[in-house]
Protein backbone atom coordinates (compact mmCIF):
# COMPACT_ATOMS: atom_id res chain seq x y z
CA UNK A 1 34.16 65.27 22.75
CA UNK A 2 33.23 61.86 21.83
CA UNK A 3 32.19 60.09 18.66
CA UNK A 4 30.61 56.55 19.16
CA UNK A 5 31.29 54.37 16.06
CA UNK A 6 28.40 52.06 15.29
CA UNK A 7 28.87 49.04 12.95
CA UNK A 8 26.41 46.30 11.47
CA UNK A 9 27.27 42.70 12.97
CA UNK A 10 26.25 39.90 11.16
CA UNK A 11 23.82 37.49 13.55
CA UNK A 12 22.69 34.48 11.52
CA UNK A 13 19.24 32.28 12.89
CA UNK A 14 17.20 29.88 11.37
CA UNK A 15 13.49 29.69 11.50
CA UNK A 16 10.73 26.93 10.05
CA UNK A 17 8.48 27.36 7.34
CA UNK A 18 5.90 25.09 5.57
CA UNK A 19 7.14 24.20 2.69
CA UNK A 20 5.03 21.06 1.24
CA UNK A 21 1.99 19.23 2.12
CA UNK A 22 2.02 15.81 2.07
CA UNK A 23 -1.07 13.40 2.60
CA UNK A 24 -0.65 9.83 2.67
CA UNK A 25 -3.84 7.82 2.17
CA UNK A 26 -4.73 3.77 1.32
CA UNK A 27 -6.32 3.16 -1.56
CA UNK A 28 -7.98 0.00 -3.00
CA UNK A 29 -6.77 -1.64 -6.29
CA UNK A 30 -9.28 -4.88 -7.49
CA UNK A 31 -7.65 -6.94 -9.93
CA UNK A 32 -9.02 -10.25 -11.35
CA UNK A 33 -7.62 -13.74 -10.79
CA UNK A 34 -8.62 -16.75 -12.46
CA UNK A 35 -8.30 -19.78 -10.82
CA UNK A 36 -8.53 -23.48 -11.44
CA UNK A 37 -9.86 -25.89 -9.38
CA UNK A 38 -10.89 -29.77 -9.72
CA UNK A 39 -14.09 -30.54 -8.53
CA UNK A 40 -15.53 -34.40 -8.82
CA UNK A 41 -19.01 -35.16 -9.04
CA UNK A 42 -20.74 -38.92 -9.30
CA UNK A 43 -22.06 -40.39 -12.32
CA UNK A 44 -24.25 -43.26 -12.63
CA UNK A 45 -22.34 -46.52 -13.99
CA UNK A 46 -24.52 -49.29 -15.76
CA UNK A 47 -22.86 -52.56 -15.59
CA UNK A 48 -24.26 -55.82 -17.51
CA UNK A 49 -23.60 -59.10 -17.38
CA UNK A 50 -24.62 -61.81 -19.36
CA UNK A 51 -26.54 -65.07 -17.45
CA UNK A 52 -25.81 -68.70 -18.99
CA UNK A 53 -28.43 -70.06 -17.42
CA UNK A 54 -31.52 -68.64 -17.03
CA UNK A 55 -34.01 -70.24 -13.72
CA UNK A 56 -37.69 -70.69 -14.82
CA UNK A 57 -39.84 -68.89 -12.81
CA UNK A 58 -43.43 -69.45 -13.09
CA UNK A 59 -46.16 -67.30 -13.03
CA UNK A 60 -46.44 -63.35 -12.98
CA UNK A 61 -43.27 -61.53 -11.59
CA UNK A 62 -43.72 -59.29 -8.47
CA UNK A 63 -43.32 -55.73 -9.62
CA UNK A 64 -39.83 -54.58 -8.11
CA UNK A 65 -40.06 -50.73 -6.66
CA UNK A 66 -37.86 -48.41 -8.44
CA UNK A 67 -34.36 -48.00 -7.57
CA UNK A 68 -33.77 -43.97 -6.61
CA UNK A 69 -30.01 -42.66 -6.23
CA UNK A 70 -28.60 -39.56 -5.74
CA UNK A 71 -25.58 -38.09 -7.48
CA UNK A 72 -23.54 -35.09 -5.63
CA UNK A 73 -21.10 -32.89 -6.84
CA UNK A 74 -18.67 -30.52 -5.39
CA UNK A 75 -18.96 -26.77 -6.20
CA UNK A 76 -16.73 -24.43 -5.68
CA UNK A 77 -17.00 -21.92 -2.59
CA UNK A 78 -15.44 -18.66 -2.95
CA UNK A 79 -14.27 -17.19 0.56
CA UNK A 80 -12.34 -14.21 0.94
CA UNK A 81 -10.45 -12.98 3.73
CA UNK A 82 -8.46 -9.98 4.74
CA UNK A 83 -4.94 -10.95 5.70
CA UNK A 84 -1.81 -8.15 6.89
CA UNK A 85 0.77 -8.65 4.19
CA UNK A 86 2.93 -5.05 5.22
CA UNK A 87 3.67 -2.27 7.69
CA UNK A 88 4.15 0.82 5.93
CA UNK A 89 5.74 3.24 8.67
CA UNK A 90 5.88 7.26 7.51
CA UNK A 91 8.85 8.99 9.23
CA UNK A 92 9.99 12.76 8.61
CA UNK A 93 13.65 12.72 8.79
CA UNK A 94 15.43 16.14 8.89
CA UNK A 95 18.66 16.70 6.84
CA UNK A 96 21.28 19.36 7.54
CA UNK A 97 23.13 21.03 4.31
CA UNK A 98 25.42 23.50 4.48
CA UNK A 99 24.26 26.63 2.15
CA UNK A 100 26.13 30.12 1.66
CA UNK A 101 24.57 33.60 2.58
CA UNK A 102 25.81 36.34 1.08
CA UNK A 103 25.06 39.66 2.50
CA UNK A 104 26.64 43.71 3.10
CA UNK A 105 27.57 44.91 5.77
CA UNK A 106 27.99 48.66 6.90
CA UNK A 107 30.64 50.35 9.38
CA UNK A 108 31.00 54.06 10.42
CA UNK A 109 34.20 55.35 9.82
CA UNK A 110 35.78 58.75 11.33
CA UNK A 111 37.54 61.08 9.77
CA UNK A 112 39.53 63.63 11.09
CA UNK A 113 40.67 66.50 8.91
CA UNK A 114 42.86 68.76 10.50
CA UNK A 115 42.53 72.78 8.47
CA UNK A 116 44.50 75.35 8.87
CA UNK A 117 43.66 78.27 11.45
CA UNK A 118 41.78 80.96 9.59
CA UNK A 119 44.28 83.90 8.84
């Protein structure tokens, strides 16, 4: 007669599971700057002199035409431009730990129990 022992082996995989979500998005933050600039602009200048000697002239003076200038100024012009100021790269990186499973295992045993002949 035979007897065939079985016992439980312990066989030990690993298998993936989703364990977070992650999103990774840009956002836009606006901020205010103030900034000061120097701009020129023209301004008329008056300068007199006195004569010392004054010519006669005789009769009526010729009407001169009037004099027109014009005065500029600089204003400031606000331009704006995108510029790349940093690569942001996302990588997953996997990390091994060591962790310990505990578990039970089972094992047949056979007994043999030898009785005395019945009388």
């Amino acid at each position: 007669m035979d007897i065939t022992r079985s016992e439980e082996e312990l066989r030990l995989t690993s298998a993936w599971r989703p364990v977070e979500r992650v999103r990774v998005r840009k956002r836009i933050v606006t901020e205010q700057r103030v900034v000061t600039v120097e701009l020129r602009r023209e301004e008329l200048v008056i300068e007199r002199e006195p004569l010392d000697e004054v010519p006669a002239v005789p009769g009526d003076l010729p009407v001169p035409e009037p004099l027109v200038l014009t005065l500029s100024e600089e204003q400031a012009v606000i331009t704006k431009v995108v510029v790349p100021v940093e690569r942001v790269r996302v990588v997953v990186d996997r990390v091994t730990e060591e962790h310990v499973v505990r578990t039970t295992l089972q094992s047949e045993q056979v007994d043999v129990v030898q009785e005395p002949p019945p009388a």
